[in-house]
N, C-alpha and C. Protein backbone atom coordinates (compact mmCIF):
# COMPACT_ATOMS: atom_id res chain seq x y z
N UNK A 1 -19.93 74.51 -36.53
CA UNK A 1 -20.72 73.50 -35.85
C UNK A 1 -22.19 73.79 -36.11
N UNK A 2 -23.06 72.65 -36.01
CA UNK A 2 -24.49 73.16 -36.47
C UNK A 2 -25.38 72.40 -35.40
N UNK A 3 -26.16 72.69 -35.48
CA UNK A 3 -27.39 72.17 -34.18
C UNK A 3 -28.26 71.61 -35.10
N UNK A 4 -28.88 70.54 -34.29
CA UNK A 4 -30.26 69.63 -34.81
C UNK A 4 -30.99 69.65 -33.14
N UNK A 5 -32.59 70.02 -33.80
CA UNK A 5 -33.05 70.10 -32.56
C UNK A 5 -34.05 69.11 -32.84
N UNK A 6 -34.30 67.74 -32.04
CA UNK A 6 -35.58 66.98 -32.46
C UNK A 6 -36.52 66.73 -31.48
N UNK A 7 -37.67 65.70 -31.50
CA UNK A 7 -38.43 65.59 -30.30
C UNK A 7 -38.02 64.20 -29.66
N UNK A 8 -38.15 63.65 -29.02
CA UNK A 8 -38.10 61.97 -28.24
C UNK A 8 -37.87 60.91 -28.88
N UNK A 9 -38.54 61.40 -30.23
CA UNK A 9 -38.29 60.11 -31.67
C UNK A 9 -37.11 60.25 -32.18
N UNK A 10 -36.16 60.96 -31.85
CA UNK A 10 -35.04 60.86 -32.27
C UNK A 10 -33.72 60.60 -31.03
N UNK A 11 -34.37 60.01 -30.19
CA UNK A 11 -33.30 59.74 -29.34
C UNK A 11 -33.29 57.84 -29.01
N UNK A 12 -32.34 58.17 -30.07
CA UNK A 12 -32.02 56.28 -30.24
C UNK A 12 -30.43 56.99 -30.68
N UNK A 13 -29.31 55.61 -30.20
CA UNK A 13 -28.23 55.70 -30.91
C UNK A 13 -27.85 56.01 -32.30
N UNK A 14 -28.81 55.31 -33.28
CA UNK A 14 -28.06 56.00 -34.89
C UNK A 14 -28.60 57.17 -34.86
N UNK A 15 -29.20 57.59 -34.25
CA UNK A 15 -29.32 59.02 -34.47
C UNK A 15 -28.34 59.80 -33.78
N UNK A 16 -27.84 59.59 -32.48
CA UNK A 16 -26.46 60.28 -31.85
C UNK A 16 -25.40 59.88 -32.60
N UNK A 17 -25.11 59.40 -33.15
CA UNK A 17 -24.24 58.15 -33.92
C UNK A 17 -24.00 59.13 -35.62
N UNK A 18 -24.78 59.69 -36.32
CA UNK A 18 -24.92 59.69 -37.12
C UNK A 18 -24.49 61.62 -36.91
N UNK A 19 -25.28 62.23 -35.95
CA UNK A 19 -24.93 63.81 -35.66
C UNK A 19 -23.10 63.64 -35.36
N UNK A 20 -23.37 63.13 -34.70
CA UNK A 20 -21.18 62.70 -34.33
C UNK A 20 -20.50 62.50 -35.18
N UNK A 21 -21.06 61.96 -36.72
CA UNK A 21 -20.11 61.86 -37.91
C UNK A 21 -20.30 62.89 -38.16
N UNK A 22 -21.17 63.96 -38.60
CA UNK A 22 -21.11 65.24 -38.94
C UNK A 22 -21.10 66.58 -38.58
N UNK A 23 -20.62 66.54 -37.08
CA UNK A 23 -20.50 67.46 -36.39
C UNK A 23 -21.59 67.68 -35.72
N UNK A 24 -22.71 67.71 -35.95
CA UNK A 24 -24.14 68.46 -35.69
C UNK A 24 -24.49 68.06 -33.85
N UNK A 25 -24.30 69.05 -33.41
CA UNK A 25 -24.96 68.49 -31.78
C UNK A 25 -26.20 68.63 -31.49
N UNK A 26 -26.54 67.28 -31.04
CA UNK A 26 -28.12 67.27 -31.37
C UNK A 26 -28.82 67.94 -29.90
N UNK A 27 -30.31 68.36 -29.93
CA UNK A 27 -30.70 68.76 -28.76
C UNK A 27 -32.22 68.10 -28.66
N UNK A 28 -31.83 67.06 -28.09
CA UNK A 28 -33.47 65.57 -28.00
C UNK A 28 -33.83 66.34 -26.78
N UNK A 29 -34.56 65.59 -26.18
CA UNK A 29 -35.22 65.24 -25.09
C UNK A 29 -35.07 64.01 -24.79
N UNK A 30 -34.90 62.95 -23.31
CA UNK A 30 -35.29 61.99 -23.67
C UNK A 30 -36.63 61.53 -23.97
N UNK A 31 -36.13 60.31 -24.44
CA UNK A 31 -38.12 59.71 -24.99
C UNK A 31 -38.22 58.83 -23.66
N UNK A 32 -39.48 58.60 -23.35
CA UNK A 32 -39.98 57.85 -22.48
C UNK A 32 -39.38 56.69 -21.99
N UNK A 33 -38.86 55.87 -22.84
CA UNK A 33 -38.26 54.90 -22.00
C UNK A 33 -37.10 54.82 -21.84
N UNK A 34 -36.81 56.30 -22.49
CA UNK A 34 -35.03 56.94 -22.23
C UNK A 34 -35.24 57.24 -20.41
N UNK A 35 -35.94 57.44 -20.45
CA UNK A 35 -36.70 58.50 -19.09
C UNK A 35 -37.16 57.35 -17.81
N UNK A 36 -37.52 56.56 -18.29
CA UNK A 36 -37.94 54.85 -17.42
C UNK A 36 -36.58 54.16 -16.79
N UNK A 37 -35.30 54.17 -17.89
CA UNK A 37 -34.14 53.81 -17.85
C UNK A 37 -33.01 54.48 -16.81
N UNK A 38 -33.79 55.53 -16.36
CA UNK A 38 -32.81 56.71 -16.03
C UNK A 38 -33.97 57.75 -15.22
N UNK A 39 -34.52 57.10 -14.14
CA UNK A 39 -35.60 57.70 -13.65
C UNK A 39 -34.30 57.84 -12.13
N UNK A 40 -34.90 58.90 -11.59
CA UNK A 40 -34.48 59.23 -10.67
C UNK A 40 -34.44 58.72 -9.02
N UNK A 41 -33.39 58.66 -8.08
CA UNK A 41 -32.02 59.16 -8.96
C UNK A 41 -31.60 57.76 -9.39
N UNK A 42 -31.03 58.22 -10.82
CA UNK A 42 -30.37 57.41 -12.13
C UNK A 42 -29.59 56.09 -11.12
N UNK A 43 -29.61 55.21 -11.68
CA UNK A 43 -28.45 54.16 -11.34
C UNK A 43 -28.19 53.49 -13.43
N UNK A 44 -27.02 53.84 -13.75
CA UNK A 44 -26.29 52.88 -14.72
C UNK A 44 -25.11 52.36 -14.11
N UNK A 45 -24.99 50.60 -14.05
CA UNK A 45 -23.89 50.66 -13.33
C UNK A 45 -23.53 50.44 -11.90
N UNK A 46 -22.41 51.09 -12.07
CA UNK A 46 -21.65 51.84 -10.83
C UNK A 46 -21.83 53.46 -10.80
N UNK A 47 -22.53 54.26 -11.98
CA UNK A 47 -22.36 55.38 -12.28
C UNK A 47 -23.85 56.27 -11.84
N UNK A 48 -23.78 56.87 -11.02
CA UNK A 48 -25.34 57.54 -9.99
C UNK A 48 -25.51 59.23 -10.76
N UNK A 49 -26.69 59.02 -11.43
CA UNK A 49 -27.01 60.11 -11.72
C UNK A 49 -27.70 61.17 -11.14
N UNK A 50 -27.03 62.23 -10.51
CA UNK A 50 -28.25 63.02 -9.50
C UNK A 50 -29.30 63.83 -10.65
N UNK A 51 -30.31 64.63 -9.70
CA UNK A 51 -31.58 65.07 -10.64
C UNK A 51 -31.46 65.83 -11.80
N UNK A 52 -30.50 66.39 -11.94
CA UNK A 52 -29.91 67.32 -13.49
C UNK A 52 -29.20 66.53 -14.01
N UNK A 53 -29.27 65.09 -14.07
CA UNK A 53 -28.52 64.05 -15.14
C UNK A 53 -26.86 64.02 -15.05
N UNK A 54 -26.10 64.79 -14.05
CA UNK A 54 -24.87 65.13 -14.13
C UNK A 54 -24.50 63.49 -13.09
N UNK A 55 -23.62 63.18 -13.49
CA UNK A 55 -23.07 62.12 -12.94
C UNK A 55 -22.20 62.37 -11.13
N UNK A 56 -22.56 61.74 -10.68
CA UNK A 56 -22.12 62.16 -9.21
C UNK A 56 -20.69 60.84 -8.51
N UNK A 57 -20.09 60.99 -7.52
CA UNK A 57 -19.23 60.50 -7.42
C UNK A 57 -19.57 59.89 -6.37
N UNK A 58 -18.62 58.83 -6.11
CA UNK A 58 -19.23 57.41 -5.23
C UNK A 58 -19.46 57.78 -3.89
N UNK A 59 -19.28 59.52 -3.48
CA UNK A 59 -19.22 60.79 -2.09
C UNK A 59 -20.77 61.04 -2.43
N UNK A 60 -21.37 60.91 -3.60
CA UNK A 60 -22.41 61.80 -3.64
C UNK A 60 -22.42 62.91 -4.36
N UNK A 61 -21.40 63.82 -4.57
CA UNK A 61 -21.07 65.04 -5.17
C UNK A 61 -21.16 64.90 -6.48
N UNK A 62 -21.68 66.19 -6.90
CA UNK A 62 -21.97 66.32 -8.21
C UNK A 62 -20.31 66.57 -8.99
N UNK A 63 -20.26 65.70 -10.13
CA UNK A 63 -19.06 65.91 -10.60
C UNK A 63 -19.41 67.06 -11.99
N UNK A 64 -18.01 67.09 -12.80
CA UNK A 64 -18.34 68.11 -14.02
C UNK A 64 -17.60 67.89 -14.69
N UNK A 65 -18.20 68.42 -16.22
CA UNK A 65 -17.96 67.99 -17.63
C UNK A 65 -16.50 68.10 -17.55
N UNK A 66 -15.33 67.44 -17.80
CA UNK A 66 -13.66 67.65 -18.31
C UNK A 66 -13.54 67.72 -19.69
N UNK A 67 -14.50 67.17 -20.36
CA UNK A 67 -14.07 66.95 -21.68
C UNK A 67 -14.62 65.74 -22.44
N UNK A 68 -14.01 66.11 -23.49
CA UNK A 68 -14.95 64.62 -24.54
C UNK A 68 -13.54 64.05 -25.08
N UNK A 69 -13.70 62.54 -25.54
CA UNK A 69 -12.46 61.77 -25.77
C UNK A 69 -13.39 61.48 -27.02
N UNK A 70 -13.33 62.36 -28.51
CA UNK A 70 -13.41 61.89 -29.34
C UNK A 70 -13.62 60.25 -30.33
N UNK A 71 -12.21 60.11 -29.95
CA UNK A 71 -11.89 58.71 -30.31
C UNK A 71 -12.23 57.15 -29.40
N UNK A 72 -12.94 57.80 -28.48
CA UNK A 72 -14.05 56.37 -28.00
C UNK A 72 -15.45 57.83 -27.70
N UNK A 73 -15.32 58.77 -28.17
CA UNK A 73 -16.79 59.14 -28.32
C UNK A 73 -17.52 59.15 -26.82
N UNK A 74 -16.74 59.37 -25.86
CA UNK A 74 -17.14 59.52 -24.56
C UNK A 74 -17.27 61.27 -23.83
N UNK A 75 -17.70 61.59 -22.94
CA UNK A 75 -17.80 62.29 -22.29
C UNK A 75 -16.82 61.93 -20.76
N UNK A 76 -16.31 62.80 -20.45
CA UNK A 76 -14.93 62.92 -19.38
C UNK A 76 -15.36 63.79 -18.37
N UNK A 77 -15.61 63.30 -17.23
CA UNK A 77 -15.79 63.98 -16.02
C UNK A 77 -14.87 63.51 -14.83
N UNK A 78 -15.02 64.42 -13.91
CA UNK A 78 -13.88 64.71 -12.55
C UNK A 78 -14.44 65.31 -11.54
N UNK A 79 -13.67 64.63 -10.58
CA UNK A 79 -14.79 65.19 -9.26
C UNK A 79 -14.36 67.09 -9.05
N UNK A 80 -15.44 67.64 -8.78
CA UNK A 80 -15.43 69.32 -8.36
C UNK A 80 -14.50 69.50 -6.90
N UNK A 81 -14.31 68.52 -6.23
CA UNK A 81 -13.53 68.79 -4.72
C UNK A 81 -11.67 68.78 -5.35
């Protein structure tokens, strides 16, 4: 596995998009209006982001990583209780 580390200008989809075809996990920052989009605390959705970006459950509670589903390219979380 290999790392790409960039600054804010590289946090657009073909760029996540493009590290995911080749393994490489990238390490952005968000860029500013990644950061506008997702200002605290986060609302996408139905989905509430508390202040460390971790997705929380409709209790409030911080949930945690389960896993990644490859084949829709998602991230898999479950509540900690």
């Amino acid at each position: 596995m290999s790392y790409f580390m960039g600054n804010g200008h590289h946090d657009a989809y073909a760029h996540y998009n493009y590290f995911a075809e080749k393994d490489v996990i990238p390490i952005i920052p968000l860029s500013g209006n990644s950061k506008n989009a997702y200002s605290e605390p986060a609302r996408n959705g139905d989905i509430r982001l508390g202040e460390d970006g971790m997705p929380t459950c409709p209790g409030g509670m911080p949930m945690r990583c389960h896993g990644f589903d490859k084949k829709k390219n998602v991230n898999i979380f479950s509540s900690m209780g």
